[in-house]
N, C-alpha and C. Protein backbone atom coordinates (compact mmCIF):
# COMPACT_ATOMS: atom_id res chain seq x y z
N UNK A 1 -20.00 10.31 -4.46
CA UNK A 1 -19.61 9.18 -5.29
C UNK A 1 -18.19 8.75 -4.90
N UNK A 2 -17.86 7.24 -4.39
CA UNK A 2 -16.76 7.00 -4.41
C UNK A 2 -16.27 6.99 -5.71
N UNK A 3 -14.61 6.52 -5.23
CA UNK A 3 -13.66 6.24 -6.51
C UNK A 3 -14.40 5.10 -7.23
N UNK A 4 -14.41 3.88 -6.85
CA UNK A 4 -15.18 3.17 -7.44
C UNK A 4 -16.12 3.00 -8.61
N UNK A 5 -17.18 3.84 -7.77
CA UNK A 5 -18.59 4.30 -8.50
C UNK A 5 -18.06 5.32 -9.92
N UNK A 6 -16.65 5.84 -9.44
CA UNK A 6 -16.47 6.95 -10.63
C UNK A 6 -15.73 5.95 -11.55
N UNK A 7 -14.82 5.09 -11.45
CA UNK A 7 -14.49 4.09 -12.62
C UNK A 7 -15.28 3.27 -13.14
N UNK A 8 -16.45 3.05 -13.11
CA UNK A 8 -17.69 2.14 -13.31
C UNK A 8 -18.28 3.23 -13.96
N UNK A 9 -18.51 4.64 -13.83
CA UNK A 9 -18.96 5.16 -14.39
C UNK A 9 -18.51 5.44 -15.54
N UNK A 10 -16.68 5.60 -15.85
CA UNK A 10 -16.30 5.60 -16.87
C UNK A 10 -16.19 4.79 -17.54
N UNK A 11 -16.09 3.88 -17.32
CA UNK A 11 -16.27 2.41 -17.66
C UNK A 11 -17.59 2.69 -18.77
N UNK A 12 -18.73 2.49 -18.08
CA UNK A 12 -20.38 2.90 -18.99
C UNK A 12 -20.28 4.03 -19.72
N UNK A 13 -19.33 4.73 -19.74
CA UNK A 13 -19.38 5.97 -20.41
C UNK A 13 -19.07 5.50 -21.71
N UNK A 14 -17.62 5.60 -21.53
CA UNK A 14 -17.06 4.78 -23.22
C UNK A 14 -17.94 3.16 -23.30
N UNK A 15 -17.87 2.67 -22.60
CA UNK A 15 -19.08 1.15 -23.58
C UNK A 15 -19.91 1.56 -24.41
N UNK A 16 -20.65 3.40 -24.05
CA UNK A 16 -21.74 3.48 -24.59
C UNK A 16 -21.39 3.59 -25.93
N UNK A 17 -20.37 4.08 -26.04
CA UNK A 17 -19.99 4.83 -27.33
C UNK A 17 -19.85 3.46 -28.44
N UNK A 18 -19.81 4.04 -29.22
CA UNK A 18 -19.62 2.65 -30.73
C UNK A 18 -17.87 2.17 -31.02
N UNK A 19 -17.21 3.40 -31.15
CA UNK A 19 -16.25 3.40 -31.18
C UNK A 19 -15.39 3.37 -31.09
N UNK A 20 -13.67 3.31 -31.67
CA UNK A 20 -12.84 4.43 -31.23
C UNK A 20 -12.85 6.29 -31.36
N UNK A 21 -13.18 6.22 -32.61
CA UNK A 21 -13.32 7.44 -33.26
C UNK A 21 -14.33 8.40 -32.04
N UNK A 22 -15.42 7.76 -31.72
CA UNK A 22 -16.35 7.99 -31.19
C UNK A 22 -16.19 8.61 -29.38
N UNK A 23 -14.92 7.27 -28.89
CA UNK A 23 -14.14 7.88 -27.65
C UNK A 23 -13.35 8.82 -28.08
N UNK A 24 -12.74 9.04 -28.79
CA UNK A 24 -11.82 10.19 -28.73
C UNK A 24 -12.15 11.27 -29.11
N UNK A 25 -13.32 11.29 -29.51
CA UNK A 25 -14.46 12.69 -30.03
C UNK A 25 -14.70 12.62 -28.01
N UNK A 26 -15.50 12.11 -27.18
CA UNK A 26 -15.71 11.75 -26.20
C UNK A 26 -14.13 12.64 -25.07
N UNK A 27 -12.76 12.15 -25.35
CA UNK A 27 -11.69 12.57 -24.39
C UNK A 27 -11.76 13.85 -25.02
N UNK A 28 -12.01 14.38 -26.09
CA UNK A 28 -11.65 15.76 -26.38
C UNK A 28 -12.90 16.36 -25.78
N UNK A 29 -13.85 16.03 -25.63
CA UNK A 29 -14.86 16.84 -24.68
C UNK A 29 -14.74 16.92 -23.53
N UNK A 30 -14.18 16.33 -22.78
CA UNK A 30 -13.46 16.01 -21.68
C UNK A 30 -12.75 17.13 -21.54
N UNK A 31 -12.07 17.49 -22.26
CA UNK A 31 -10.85 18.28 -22.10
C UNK A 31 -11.09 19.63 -22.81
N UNK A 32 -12.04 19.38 -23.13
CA UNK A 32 -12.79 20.95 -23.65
C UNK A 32 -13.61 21.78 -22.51
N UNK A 33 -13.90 20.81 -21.48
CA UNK A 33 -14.61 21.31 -20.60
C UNK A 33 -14.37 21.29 -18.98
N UNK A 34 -12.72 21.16 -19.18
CA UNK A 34 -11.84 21.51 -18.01
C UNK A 34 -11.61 22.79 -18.31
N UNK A 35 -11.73 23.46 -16.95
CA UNK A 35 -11.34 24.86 -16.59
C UNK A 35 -9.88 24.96 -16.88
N UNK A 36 -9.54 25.92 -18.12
CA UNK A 36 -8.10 26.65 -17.87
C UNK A 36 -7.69 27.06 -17.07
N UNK A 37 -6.13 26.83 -16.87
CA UNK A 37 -5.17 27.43 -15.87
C UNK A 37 -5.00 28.72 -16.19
N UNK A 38 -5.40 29.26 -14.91
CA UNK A 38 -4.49 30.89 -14.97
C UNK A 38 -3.01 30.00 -16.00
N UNK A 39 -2.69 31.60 -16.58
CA UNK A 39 -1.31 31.75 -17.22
C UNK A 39 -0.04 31.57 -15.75
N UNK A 40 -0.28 32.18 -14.75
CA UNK A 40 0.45 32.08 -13.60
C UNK A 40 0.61 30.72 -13.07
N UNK A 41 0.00 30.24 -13.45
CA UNK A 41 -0.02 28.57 -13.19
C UNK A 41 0.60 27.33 -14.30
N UNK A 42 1.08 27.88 -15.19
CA UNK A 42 1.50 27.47 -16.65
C UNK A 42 3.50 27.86 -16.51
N UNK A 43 3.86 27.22 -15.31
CA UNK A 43 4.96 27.15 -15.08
C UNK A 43 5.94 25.97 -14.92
N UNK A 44 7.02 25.54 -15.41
CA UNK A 44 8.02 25.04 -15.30
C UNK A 44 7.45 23.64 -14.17
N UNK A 45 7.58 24.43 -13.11
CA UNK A 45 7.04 23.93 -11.69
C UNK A 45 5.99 22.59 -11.86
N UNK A 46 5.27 22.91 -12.61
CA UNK A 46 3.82 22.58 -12.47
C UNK A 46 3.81 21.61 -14.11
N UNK A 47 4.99 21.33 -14.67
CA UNK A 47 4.77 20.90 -16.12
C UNK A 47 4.83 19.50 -15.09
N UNK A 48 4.04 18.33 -16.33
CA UNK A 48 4.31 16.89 -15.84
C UNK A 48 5.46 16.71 -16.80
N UNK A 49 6.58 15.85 -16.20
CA UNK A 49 7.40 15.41 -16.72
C UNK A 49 7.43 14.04 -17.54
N UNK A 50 7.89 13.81 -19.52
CA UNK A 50 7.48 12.80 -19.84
C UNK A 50 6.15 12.87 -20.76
N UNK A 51 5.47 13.72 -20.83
CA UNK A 51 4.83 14.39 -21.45
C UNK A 51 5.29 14.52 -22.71
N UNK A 52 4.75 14.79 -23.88
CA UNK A 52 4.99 14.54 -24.87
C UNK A 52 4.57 16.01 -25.19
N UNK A 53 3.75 16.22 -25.15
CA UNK A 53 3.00 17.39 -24.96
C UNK A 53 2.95 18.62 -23.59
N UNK A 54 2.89 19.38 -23.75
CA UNK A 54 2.93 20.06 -22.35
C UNK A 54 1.57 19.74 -21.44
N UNK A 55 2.16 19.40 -20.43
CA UNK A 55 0.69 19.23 -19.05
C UNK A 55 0.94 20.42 -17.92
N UNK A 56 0.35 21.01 -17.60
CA UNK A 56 0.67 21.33 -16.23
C UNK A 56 -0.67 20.74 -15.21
N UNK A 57 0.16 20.19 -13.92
CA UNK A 57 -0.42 19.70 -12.64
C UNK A 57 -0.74 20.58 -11.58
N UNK A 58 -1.78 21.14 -11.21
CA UNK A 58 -1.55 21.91 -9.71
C UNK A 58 -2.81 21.24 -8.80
N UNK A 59 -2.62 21.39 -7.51
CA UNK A 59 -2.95 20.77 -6.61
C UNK A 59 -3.50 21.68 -5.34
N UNK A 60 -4.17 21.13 -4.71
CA UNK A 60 -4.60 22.00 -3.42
C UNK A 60 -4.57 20.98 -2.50
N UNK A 61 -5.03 21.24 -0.70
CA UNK A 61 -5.44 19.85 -0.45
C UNK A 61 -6.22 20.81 1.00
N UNK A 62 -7.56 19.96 0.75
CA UNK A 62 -8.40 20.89 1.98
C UNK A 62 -9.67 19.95 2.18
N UNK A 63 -9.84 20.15 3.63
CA UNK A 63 -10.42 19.04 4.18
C UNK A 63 -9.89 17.57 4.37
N UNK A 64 -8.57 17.00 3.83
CA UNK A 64 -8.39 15.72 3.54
C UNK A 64 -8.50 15.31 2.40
N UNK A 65 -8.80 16.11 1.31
CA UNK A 65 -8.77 15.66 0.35
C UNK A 65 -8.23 16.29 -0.69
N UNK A 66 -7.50 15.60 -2.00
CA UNK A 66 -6.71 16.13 -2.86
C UNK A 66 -7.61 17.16 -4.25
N UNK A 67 -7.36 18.11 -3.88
CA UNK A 67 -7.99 18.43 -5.80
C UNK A 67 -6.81 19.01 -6.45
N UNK A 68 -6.95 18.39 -7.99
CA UNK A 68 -6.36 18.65 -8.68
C UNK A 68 -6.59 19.10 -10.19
N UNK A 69 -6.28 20.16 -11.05
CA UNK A 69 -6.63 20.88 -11.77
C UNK A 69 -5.08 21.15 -12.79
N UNK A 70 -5.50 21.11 -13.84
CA UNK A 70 -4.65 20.36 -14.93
C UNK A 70 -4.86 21.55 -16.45
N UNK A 71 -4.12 21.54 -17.07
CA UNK A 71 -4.23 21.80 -18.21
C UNK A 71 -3.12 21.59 -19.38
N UNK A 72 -3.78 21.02 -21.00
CA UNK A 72 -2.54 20.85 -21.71
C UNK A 72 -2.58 21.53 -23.10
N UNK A 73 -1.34 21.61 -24.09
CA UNK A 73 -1.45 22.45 -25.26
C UNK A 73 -2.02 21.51 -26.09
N UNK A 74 -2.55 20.53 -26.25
CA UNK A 74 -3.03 19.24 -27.09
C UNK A 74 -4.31 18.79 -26.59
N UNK A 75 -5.51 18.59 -27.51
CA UNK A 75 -6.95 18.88 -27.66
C UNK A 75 -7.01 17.25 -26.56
N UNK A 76 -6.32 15.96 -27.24
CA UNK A 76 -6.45 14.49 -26.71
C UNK A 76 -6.00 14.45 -25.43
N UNK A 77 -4.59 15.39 -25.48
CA UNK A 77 -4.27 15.48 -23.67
C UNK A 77 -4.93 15.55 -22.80
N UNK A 78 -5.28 17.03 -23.35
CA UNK A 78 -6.00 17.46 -22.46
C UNK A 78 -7.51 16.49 -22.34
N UNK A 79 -7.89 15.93 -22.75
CA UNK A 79 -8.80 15.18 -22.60
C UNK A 79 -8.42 14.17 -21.73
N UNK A 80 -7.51 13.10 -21.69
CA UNK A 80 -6.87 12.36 -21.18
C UNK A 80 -6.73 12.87 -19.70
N UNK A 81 -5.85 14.29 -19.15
CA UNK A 81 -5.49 14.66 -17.68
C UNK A 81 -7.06 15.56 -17.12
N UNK A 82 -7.74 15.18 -18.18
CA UNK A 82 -9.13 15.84 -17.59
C UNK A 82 -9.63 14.52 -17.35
N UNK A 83 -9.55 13.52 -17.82
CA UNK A 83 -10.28 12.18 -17.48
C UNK A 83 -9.37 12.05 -16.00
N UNK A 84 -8.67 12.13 -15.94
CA UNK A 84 -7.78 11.66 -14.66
C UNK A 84 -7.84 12.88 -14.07
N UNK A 85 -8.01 14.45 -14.08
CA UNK A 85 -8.68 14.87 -12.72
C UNK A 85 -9.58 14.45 -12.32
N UNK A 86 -10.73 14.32 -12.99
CA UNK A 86 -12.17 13.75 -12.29
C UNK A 86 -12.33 12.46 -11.98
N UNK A 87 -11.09 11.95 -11.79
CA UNK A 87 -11.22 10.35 -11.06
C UNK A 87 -10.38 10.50 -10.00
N UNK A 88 -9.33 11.16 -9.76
CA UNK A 88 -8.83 11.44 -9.19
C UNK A 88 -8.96 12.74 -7.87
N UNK A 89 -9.68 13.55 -8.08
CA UNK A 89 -10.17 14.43 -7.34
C UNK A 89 -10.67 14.42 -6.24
N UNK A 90 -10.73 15.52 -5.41
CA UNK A 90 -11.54 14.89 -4.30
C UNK A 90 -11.84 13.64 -3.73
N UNK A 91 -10.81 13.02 -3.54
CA UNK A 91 -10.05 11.98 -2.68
C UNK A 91 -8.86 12.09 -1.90
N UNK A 92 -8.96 11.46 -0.91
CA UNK A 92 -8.12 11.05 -0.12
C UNK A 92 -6.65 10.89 -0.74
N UNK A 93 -5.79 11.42 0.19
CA UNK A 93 -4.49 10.30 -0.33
C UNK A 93 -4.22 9.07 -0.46
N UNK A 94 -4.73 8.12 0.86
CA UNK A 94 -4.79 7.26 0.74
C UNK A 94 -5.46 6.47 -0.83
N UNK A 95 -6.72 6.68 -0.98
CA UNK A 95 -7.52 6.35 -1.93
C UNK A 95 -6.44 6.76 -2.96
N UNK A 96 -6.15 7.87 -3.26
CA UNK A 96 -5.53 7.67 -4.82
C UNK A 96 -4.09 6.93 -4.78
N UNK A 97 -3.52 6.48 -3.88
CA UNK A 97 -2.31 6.00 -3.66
C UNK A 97 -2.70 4.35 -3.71
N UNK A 98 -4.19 4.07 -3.42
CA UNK A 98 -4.86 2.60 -3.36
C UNK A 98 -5.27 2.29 -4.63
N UNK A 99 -5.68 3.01 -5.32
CA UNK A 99 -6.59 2.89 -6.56
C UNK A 99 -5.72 3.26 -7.63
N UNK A 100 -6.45 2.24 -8.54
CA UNK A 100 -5.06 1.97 -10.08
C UNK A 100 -6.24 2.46 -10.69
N UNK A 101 -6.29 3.16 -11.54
CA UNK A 101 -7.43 3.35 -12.82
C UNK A 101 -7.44 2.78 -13.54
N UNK A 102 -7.98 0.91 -13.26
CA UNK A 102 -8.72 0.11 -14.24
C UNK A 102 -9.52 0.23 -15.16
N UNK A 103 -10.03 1.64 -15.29
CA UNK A 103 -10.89 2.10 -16.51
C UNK A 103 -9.82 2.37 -17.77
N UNK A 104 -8.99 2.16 -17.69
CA UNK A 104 -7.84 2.59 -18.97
C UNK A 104 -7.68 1.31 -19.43
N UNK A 105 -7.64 0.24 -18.74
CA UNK A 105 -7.66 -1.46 -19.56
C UNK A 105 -8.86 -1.81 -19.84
N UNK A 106 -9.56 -1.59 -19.39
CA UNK A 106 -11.01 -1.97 -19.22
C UNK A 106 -12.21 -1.60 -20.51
N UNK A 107 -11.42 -0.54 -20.80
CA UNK A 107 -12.39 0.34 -21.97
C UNK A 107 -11.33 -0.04 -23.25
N UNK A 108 -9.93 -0.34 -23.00
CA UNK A 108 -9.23 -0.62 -23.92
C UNK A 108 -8.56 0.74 -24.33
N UNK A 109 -8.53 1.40 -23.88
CA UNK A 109 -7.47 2.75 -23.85
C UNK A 109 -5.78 2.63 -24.17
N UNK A 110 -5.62 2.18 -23.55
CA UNK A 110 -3.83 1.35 -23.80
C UNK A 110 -3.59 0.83 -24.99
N UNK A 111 -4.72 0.28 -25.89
CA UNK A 111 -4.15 -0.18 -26.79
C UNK A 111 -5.12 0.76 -28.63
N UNK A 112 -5.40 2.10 -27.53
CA UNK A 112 -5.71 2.56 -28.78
C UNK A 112 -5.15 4.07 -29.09
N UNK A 113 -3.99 4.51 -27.66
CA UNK A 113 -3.12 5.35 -27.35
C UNK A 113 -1.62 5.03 -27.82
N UNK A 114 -1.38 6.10 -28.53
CA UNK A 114 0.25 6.13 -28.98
C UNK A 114 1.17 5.55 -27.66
N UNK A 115 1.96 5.24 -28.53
CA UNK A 115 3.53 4.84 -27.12
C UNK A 115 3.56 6.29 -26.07
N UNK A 116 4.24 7.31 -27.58
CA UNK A 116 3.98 8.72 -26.30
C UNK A 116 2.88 9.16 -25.62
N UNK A 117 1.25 8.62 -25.89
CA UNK A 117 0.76 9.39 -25.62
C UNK A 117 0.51 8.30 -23.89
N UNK A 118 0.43 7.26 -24.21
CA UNK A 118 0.38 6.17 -23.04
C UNK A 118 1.80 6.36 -22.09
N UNK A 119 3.01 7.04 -22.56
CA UNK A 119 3.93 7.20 -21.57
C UNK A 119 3.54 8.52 -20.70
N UNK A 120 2.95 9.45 -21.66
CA UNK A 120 2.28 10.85 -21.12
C UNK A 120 1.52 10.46 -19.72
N UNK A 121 0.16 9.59 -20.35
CA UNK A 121 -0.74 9.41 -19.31
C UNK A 121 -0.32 8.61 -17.79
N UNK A 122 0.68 7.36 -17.92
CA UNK A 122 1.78 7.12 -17.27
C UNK A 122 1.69 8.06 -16.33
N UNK A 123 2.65 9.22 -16.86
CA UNK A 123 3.59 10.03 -16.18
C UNK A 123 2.66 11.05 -15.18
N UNK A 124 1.33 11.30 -15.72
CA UNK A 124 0.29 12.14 -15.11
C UNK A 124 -0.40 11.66 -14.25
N UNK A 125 -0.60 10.11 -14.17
CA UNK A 125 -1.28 9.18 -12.56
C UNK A 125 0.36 8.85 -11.74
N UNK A 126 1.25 9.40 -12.08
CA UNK A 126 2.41 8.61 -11.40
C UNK A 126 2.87 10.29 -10.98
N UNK A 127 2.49 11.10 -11.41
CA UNK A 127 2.59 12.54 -10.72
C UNK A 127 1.22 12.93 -9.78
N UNK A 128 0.35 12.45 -9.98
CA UNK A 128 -0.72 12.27 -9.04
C UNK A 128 -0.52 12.14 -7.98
N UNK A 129 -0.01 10.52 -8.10
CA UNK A 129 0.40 9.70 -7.18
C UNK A 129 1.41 10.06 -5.68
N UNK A 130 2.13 11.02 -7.20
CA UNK A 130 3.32 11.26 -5.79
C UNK A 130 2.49 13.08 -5.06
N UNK A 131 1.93 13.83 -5.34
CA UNK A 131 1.47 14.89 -4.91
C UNK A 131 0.51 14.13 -3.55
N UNK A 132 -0.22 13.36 -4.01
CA UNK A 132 -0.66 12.32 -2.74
C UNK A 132 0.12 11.89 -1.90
N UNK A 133 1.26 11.49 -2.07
CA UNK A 133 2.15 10.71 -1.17
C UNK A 133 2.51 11.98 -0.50
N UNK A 134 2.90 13.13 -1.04
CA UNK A 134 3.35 14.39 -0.33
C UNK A 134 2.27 14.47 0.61
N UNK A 135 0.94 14.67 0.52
CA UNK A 135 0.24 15.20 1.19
C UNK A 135 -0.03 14.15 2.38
N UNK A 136 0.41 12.92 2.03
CA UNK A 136 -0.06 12.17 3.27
C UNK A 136 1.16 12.00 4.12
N UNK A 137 2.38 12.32 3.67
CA UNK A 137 3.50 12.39 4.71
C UNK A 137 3.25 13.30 5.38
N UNK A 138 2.66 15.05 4.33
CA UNK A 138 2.75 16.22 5.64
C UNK A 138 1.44 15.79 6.40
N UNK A 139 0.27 15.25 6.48
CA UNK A 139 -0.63 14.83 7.16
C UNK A 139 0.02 14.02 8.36
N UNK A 140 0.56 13.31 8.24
CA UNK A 140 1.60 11.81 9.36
C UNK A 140 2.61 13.02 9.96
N UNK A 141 3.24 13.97 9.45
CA UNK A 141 3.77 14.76 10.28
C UNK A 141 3.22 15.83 11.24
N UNK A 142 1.98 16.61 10.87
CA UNK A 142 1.49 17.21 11.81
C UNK A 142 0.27 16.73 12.30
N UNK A 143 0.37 14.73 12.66
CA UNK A 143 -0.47 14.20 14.23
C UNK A 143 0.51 14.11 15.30
């Protein structure tokens, strides 16, 4: 599945739903069913900055492509950086450095997210972003 196909999918996901109440029952499942971080991974290092809440970001990158694996102390967060690993995942640098996640206007997310919690999510595609940019400089450095 491209990126694409995966924002279209989220897209139909929340349409289906009735609600708000209904999506955010929806992001907390999300985030109920992201794999916890080892405790060893629940470091300083690895917090997103801007966060309102604690996030931690960690990253791998194999084959060309980025995965990333997340966890937060807040049920909605964590729903939220679990929606944005699995759109974000297993892609390219390029691709996540190309691709804006139009599923957050689209479903109307922005305007049913706190100031902090929309500066949070912000801060977690704009830490994405740059773990991508890392990986595609060290990629441009060892051709």
């Amino acid at each position: 599945m491209d990126i694409q196909e995966k924002q279209d999918r989220i897209i139909r996901e929340f349409q289906a739903l009735s609600d708000w109440q209904e999506r955010y029952k929806h992001i907390i499942k999300k985030g109920q069913k992201l794999p916890a971080l080892d405790e060893e991974h629940k470091v300083e290092d690895n917090l997103v900055r801007g966060c309102q809440s604690q996030v931690w970001l960690v990253t791998e990158f194999e084959d060309g492509k980025v995965k990333f694996r997340a966890d937060s102390d807040a049920a909605i967060t964590k729903g939220l950086v679990a929606l944005m690993v699995n759109f974000y995942s297993d892609e390219e640098p390029d691709t996540i450095l190309s691709t804006s996640p139009d599923f957050i206007k689209k479903i109307g997310m922005q305007e049913h997210l706190s100031p902090t919690r929309s500066n949070g999510l912000a801060s977690m595609i704009k830490q994405m972003k740059i773990y991508a940019m890392a990986y595609k400089a060290k990629m441009a450095s060892q051709e």
